[in-house]
Protein backbone atom coordinates (compact mmCIF):
# COMPACT_ATOMS: atom_id res chain seq x y z
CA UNK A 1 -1.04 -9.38 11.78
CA UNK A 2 -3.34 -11.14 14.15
CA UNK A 3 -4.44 -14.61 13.44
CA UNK A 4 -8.14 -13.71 12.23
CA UNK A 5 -6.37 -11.57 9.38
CA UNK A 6 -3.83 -14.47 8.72
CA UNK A 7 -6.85 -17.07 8.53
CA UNK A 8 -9.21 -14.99 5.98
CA UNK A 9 -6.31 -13.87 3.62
CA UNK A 10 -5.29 -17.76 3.84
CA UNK A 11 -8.58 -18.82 3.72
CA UNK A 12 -8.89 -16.27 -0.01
CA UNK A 13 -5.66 -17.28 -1.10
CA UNK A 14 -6.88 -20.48 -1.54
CA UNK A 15 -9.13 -19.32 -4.70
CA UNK A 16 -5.79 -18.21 -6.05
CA UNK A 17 -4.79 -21.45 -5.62
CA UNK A 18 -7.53 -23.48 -7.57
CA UNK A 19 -7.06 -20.53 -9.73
CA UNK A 20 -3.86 -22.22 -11.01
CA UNK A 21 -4.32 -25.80 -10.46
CA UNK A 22 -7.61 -25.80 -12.56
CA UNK A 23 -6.56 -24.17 -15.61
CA UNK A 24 -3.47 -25.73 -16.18
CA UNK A 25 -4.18 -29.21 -14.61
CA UNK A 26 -5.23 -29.48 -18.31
CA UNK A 27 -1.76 -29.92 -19.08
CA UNK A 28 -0.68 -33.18 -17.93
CA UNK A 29 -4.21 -34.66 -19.08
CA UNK A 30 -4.32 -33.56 -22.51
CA UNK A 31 -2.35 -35.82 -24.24
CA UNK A 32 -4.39 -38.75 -23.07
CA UNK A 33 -7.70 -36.86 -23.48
CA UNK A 34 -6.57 -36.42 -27.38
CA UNK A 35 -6.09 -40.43 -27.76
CA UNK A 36 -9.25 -41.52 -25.23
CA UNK A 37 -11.40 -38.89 -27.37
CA UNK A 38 -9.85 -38.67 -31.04
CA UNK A 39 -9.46 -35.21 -30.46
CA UNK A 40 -9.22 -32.56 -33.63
CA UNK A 41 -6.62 -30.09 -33.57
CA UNK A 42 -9.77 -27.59 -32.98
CA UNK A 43 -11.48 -30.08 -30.63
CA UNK A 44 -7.86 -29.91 -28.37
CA UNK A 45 -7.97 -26.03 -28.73
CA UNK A 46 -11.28 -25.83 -27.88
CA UNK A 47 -11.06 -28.31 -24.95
CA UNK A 48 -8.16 -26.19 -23.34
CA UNK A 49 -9.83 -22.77 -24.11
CA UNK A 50 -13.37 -23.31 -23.16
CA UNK A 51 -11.98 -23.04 -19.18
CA UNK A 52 -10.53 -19.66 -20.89
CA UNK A 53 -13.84 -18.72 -22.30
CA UNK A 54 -15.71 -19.02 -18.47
CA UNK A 55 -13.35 -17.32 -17.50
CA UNK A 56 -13.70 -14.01 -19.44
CA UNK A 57 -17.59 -14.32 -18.65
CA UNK A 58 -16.86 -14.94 -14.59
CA UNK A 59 -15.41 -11.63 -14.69
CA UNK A 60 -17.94 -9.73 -16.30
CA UNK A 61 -21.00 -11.41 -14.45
CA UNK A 62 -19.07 -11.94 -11.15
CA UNK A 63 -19.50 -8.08 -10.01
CA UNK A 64 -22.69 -7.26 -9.06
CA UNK A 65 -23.76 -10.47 -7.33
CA UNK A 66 -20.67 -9.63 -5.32
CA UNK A 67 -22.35 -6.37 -4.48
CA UNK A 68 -25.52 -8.02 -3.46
CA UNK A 69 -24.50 -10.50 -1.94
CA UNK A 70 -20.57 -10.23 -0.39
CA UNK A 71 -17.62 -11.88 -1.41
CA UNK A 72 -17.44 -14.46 1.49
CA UNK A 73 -21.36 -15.69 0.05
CA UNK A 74 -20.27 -15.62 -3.74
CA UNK A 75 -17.12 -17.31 -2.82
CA UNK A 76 -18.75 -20.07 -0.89
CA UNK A 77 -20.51 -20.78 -4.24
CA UNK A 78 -17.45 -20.40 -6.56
CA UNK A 79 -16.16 -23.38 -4.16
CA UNK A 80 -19.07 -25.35 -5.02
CA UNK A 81 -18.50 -24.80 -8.73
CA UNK A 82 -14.47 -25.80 -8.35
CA UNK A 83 -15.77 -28.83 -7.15
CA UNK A 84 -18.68 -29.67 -9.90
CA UNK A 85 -16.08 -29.00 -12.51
CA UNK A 86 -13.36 -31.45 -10.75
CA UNK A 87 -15.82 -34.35 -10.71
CA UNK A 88 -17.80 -33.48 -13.81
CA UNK A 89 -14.20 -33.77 -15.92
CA UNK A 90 -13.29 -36.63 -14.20
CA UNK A 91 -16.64 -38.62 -14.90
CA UNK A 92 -17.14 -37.01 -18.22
CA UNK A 93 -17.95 -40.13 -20.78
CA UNK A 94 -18.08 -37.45 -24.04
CA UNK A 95 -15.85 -34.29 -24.92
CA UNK A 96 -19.09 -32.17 -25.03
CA UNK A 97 -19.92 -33.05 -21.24
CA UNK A 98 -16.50 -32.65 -20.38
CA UNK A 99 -15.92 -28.86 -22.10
CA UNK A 100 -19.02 -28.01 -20.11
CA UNK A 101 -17.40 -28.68 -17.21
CA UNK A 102 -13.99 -26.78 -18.18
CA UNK A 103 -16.65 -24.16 -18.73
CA UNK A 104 -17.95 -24.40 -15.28
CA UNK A 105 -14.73 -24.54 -13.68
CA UNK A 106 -13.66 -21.36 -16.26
CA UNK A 107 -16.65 -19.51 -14.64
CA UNK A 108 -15.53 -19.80 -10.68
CA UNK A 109 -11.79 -18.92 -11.77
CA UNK A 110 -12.92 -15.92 -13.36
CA UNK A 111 -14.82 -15.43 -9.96
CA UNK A 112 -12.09 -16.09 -7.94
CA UNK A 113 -9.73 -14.01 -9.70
CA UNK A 114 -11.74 -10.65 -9.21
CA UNK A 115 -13.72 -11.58 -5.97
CA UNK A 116 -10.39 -12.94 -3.98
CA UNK A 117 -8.18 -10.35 -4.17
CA UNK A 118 -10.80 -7.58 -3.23
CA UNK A 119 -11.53 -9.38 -0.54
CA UNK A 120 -8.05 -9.31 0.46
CA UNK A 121 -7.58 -5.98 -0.06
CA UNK A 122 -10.79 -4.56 2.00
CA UNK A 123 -9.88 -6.80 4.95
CA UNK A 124 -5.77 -5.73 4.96
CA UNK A 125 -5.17 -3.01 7.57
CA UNK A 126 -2.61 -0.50 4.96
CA UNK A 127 0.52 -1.20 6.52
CA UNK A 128 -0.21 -4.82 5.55
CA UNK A 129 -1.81 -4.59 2.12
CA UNK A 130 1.07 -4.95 0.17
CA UNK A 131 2.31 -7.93 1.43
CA UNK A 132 -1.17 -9.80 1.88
CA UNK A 133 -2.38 -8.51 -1.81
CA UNK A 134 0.64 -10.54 -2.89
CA UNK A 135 -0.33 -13.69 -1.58
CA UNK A 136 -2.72 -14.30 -4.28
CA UNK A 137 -0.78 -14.46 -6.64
CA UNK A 138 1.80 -16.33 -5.12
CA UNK A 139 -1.04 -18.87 -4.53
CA UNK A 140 -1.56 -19.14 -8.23
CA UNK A 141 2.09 -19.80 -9.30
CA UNK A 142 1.59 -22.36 -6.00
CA UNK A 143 -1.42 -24.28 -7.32
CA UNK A 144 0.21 -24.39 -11.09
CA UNK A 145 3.31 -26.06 -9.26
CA UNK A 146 0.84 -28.17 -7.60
CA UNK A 147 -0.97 -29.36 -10.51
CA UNK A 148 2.09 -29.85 -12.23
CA UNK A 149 3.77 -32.55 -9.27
CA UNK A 150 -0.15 -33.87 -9.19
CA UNK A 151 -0.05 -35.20 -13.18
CA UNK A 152 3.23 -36.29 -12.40
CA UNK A 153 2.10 -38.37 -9.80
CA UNK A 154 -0.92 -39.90 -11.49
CA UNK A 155 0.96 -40.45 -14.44
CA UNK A 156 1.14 -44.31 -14.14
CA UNK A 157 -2.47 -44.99 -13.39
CA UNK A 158 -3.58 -47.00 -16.83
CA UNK A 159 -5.23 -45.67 -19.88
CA UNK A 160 -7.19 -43.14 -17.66
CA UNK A 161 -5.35 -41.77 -15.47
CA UNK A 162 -6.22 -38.32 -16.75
CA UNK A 163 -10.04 -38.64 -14.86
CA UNK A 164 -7.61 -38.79 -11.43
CA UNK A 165 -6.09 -35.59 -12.40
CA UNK A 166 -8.94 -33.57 -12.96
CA UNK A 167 -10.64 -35.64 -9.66
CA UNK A 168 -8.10 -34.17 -7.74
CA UNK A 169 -8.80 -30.84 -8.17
CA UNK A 170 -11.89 -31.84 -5.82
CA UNK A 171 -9.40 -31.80 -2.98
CA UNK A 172 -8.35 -28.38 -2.93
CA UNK A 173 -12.06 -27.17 -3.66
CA UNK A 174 -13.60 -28.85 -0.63
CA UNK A 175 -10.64 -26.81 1.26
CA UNK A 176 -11.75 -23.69 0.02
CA UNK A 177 -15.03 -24.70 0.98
CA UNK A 178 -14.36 -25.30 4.71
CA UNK A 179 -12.08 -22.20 5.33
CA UNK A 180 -14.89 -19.81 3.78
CA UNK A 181 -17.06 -20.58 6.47
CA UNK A 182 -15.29 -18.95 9.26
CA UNK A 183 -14.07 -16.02 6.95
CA UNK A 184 -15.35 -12.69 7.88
CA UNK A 185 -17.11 -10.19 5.86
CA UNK A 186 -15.35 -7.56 4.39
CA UNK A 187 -15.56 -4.05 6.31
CA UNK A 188 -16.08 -2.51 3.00
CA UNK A 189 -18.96 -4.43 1.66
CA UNK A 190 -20.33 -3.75 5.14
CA UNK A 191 -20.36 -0.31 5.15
CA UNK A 192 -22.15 0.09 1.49
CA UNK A 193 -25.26 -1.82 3.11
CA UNK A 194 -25.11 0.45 5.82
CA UNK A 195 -24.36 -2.30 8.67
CA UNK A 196 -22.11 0.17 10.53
CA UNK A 197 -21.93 -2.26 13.35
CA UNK A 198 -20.98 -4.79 12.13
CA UNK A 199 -18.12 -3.37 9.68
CA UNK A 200 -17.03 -1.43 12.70
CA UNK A 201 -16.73 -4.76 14.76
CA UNK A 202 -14.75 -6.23 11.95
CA UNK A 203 -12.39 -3.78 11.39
CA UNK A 204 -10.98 -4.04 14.92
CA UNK A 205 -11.04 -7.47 15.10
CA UNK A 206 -9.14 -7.68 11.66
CA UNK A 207 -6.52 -4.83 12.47
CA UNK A 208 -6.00 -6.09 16.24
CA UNK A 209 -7.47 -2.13 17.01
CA UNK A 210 -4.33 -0.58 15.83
CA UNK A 211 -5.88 1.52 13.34
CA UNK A 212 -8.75 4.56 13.77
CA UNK A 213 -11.85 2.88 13.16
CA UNK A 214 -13.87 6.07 12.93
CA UNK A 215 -11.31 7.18 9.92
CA UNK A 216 -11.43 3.88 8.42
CA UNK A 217 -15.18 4.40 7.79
CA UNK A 218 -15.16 7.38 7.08
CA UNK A 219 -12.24 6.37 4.11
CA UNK A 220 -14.42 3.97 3.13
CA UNK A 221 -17.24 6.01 2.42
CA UNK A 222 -15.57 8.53 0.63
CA UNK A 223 -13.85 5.34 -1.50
CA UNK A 224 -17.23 4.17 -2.31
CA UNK A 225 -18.02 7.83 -3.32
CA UNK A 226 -15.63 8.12 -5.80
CA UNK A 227 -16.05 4.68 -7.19
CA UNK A 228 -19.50 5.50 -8.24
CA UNK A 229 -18.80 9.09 -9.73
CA UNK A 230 -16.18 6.52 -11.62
CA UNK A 231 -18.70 4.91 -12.83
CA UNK A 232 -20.65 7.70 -15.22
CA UNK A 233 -17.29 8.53 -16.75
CA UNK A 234 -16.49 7.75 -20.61
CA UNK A 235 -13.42 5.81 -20.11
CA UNK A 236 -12.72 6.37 -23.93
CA UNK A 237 -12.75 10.04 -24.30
CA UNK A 238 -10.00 12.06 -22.60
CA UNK A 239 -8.12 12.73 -20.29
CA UNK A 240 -8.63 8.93 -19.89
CA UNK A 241 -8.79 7.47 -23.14
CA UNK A 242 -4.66 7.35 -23.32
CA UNK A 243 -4.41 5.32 -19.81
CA UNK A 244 -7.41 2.91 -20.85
CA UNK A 245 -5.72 1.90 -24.05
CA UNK A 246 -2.13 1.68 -22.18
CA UNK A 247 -3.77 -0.60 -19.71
CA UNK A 248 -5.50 -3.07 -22.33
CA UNK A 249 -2.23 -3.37 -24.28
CA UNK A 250 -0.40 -4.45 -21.03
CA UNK A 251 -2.92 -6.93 -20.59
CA UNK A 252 -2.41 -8.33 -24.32
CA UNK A 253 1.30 -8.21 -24.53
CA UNK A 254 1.08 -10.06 -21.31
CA UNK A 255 -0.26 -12.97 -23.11
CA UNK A 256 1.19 -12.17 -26.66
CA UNK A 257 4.30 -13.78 -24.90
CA UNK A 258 3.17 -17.43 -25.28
CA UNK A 259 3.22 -17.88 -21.34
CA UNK A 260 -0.43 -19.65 -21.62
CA UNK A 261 0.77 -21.30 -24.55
CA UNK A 262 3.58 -23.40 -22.17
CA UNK A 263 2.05 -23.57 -19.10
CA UNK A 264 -1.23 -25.47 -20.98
CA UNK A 265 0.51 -27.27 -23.50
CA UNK A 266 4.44 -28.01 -22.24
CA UNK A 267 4.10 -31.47 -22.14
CA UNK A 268 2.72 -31.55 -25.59
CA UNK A 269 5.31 -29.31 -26.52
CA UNK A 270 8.11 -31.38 -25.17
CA UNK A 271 6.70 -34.59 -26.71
CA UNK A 272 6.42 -33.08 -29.95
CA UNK A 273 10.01 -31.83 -29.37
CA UNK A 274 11.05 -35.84 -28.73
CA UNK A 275 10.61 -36.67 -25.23
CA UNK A 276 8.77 -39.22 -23.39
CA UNK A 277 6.05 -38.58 -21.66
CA UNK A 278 7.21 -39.19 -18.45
CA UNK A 279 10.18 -37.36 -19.08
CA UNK A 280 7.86 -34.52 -20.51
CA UNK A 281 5.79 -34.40 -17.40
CA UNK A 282 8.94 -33.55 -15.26
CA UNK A 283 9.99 -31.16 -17.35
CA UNK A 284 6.73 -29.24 -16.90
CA UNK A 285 7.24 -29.62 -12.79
CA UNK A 286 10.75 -28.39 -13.52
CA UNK A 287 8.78 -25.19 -15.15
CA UNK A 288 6.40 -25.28 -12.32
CA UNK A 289 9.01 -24.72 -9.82
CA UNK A 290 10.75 -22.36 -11.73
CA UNK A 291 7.96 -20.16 -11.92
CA UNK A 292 7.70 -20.10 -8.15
CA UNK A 293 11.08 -19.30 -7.61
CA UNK A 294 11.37 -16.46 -9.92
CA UNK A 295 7.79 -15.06 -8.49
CA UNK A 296 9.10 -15.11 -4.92
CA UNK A 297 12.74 -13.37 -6.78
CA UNK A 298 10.54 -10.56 -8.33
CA UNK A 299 7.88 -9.69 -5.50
CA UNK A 300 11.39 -9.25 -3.17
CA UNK A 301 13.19 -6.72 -5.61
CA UNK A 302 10.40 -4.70 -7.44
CA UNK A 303 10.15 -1.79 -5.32
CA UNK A 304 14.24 -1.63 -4.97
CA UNK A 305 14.61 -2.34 -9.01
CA UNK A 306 11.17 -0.86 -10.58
CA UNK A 307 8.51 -1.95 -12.57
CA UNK A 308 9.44 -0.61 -15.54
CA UNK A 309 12.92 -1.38 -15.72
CA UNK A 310 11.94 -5.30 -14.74
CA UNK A 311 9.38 -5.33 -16.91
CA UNK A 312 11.97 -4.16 -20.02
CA UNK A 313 14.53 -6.93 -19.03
CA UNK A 314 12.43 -9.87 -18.93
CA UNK A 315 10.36 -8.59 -22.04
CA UNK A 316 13.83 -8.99 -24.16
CA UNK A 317 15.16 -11.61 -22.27
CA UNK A 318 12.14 -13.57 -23.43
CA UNK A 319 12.39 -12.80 -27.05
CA UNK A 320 15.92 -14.11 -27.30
CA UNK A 321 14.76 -17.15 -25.95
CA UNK A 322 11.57 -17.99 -27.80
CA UNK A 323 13.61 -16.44 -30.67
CA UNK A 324 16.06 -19.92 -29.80
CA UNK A 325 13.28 -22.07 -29.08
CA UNK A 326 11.95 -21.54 -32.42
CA UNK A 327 15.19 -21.40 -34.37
CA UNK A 328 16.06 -24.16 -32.80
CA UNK A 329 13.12 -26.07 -33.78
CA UNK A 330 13.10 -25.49 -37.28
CA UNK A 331 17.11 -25.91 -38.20
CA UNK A 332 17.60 -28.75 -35.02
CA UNK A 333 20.79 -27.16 -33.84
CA UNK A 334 18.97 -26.90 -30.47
CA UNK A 335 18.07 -30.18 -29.23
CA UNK A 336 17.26 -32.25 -26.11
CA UNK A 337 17.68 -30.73 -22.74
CA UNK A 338 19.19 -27.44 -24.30
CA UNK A 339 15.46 -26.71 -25.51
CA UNK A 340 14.41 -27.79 -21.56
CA UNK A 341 17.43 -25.25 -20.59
CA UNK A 342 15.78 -22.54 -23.13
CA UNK A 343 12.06 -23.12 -21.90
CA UNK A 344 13.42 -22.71 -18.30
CA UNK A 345 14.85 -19.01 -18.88
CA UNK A 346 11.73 -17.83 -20.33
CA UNK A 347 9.65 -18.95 -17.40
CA UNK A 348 12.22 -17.79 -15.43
CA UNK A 349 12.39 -14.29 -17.47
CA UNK A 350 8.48 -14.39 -17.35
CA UNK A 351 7.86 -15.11 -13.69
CA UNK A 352 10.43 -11.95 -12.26
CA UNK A 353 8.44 -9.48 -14.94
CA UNK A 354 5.60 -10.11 -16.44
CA UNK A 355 4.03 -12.33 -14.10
CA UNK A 356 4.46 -9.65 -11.19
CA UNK A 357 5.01 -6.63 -12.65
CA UNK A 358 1.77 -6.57 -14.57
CA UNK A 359 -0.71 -7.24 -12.25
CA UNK A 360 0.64 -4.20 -9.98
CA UNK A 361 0.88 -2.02 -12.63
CA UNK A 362 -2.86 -2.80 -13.68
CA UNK A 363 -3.65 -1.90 -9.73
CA UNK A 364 -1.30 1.41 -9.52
CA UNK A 365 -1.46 2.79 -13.06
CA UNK A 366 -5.09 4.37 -12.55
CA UNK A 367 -6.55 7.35 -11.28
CA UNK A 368 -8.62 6.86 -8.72
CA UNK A 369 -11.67 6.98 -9.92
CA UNK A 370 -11.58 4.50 -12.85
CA UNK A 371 -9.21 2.23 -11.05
CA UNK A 372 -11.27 -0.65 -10.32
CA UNK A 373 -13.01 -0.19 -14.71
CA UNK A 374 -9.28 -0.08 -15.93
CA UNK A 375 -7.72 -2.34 -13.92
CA UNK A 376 -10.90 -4.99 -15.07
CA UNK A 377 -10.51 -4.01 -18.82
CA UNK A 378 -6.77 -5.06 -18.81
CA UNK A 379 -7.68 -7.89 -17.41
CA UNK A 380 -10.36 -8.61 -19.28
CA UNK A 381 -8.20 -7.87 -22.63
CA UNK A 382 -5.55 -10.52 -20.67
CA UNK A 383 -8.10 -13.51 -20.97
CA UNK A 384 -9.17 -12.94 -24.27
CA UNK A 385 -5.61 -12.91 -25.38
CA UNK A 386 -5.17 -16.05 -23.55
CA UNK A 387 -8.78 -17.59 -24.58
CA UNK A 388 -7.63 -16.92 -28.54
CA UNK A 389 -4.00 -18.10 -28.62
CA UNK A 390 -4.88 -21.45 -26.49
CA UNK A 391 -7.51 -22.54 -28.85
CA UNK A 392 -5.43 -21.45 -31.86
CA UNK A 393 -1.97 -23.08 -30.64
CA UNK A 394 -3.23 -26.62 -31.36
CA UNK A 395 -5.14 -25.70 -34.62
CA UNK A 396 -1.94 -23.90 -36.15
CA UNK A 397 0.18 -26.93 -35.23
CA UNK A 398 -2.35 -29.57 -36.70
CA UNK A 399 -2.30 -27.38 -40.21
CA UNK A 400 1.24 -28.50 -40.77
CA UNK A 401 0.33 -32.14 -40.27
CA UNK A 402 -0.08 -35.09 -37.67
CA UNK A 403 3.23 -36.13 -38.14
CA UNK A 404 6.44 -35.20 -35.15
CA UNK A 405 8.90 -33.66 -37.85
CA UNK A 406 5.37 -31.61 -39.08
CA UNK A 407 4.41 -30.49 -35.66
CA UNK A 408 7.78 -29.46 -35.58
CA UNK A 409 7.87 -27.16 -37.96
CA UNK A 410 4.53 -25.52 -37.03
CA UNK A 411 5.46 -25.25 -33.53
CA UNK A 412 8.87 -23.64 -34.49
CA UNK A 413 6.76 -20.92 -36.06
CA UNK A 414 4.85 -20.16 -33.31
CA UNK A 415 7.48 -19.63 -31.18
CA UNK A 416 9.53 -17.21 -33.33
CA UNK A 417 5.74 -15.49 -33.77
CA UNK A 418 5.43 -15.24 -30.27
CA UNK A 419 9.12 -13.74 -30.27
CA UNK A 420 8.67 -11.04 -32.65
CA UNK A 421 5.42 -10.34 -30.78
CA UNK A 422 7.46 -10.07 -27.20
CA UNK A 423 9.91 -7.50 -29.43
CA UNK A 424 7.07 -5.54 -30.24
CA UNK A 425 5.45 -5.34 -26.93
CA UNK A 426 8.91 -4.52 -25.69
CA UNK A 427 9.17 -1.28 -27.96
CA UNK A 428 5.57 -0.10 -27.13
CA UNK A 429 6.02 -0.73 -23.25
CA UNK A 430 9.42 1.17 -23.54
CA UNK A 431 7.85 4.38 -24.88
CA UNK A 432 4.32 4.00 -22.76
CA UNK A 433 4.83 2.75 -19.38
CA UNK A 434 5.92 5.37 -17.01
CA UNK A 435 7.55 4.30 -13.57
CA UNK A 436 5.53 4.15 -10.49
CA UNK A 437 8.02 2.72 -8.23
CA UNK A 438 8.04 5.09 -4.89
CA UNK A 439 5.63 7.00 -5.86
CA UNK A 440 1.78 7.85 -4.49
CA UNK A 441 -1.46 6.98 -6.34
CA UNK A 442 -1.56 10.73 -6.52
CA UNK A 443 1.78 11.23 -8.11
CA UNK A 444 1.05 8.39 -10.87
CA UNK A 445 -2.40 9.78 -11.11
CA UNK A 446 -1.16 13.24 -12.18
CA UNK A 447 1.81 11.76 -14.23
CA UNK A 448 -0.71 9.39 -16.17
CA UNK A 449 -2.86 12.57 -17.05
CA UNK A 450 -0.68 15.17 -18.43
């Protein structure tokens, strides 16, 4: 890997990055927001979700600008829109301006998260895809980490400290900014506006020549071929229908977990469950970290272990311990740091399955020619999952009451929801996912069809 490919999969990466420090930089913030506003219970759902929200419709409006105009353009302005929402939340002087900023910054993460890795994958020579497709989402368990130490840190600024939080997301945005504008264009994107050149010129420059640039192109083409056959087929009628719907329930047990749930609202959740909120925001670094640790864990072992069979053992290792959690809650005989121990595991149960395993099987599980339309529906399926639960979290915890021993109880039942939930994706994984560990796109392809 030469040090053009390095910069521009870096340079990417870094949308991964904001990825995860804007949506959950909410975290640390919230509790301050709810006191400095006089939140609702639907208001706080709302404030957390509406990020969620632009994000479903960045997703669904991000693809053919990209087509027009390339990723590296559409990126540049996704940067720009990072850094409008950073400011615009900090400065906000009303929850109305301030939601329309989440909603802003919602729209360039749903941008980033189809446009960057694309991009990554149309500039990485094969024997390097793999490894470089990775390192987006490694950036996004990176940035959530980030944002995590970064409320930490800002913590003891006074009564607002929760406008430096959101300001610093500004940082990281200007970054992306900068490193866009020596990216180069991707070879693919090239080739379907006919600059032959040009593509031609970036392929060798981005492989170091070690590949057939002739056979490249001509791969391309015939990619861009079948991606547009793809695209006058009824996804919902068969042989496809089966796949489709196998690929939008991964996407909604994904979420049906309660992982947004924690990441968004752990230092709620540990206040509620009688900690400070210092002590709460160290907790949710400890989380932070975990989830980095158990990401790096997972992307080293799932070829040697498989993606079903690590899928399977984190999906029931995380509904013994939301089971806890909840039970735990609601009789008290888990208290203190053994509910910190119990949130630990699940992130840590999460982060080697679910938070790997899904996102490759949403890239492998599809023929060919619908790959890119089903891969997009279960991720589409994933945000709205995400979108729904984050609003209603709040708003199902409020209905109980305002006061700790209430919240309480209504958080208790949410977690032993989100455990029978887990159970039940666990059975309908077991019988539907097949395994695609060592096996070609044309193998899974003709195993997904029978």
């Amino acid at each position: 890997m030469n040090k053009i490919l390095i910069k521009c999969t870096v340079a990417a990466a870094l949308g991964g990055l904001l990825f995860g420090y804007d949506t959950v930089i909410i975290n640390g913030a919230m509790l301050d927001l709810v006191k400095y506003f006089q939140l609702s219970s639907a208001l706080q759902g709302w404030t957390v979700s509406s990020a969620l929200i632009g994000c479903i419709l960045g997703t669904i409006l991000i693809g053919k600008p990209g087509d027009v105009y390339g990723a590296k353009r559409l990126l540049q302005l996704l940067a720009i829109l990072f850094f409008a929402s950073s400011v615009g939340c900090g400065m906000a002087t009303n929850i109305s301006s301030f939601i329309l900023f989440r909603f802003i910054g919602g729209l360039a993460i749903g941008g980033a998260s189809v446009l960057c890795p694309v991009y990554i994958s149309e500039i990485s020579p094969p024997k390097h895809r793999g490894l470089l497709a990775s390192t987006f989402q490694l950036a996004i368990v990176l940035g959530i980490l980030l944002s995590l130490i970064s409320n930490y840190l800002l913590l003891d600024l006074g009564d607002q400290n929760w406008r430096w939080m959101l300001f610093s997301g500004a940082i990281p945005a200007v970054a992306f900014f900068l490193m866009l504008l020596v990216i180069r264009k991707s070879p693919r994107w090239l080739v379907k506006k006919g600059r032959i050149e040009e593509a031609r010129k970036n392929i060798e420059e981005l492989s170091s020549h070690e590949i057939d640039t002739e056979q490249t192109i001509l791969e391309i083409q015939e990619s861009i071929q079948t991606e547009n056959a793809g695209k006058r087929i009824n996804l919902f009628k068969k042989p496809y229908r089966r796949i489709i719907y196998i690929g939008i329930f991964v996407g909604i047990f994904s979420q049906l977990t309660g992982i947004g749930v924690v990441f968004y609202y752990s230092s709620q959740i540990f206040s509620i469950a009688g900690f400070s909120s210092g002590s709460s925001m160290i907790q949710s670094v400890i989380l932070g970290a975990t989830n980095l640790l158990f990401t790096l864990i997972a992307m080293a072992i799932i070829d040697k272990v498989g993606r079903k069979k690590l899928l399977l053992f984190g999906q029931m290792g995380m509904v013994v311990v939301l089971g806890l959690f909840g039970y735990g809650l609601l009789t008290g005989n888990i208290t203190g740091y053994w509910l910190v121990a119990l949130l630990v595991a699940y992130i840590a149960f999460f982060a080697a399955s679910q938070g790997v395993v899904v996102w490759v099987l949403l890239s492998e599980m599809f023929p060919n020619v619908i790959r890119a339309r089903g891969a997009s529906m279960g991720s589409f399926a994933n945000w709205v999952v995400s979108a729904s639960l984050n609003f209603l979290f709040p708003v199902v915890i409020g209905f109980f009451g305002i006061s700790q021993a209430a919240q309480q109880l209504g958080m208790s039942y949410a977690f032993i929801f989100f455990a029978v939930v887990t159970f039940i994706g666990f059975i309908y994984l077991k019988i539907q996912i097949i395994e695609t560990k060592g096996k070609t796109l044309e193998q899974i392809e003709k195993e997904v069809l029978c």
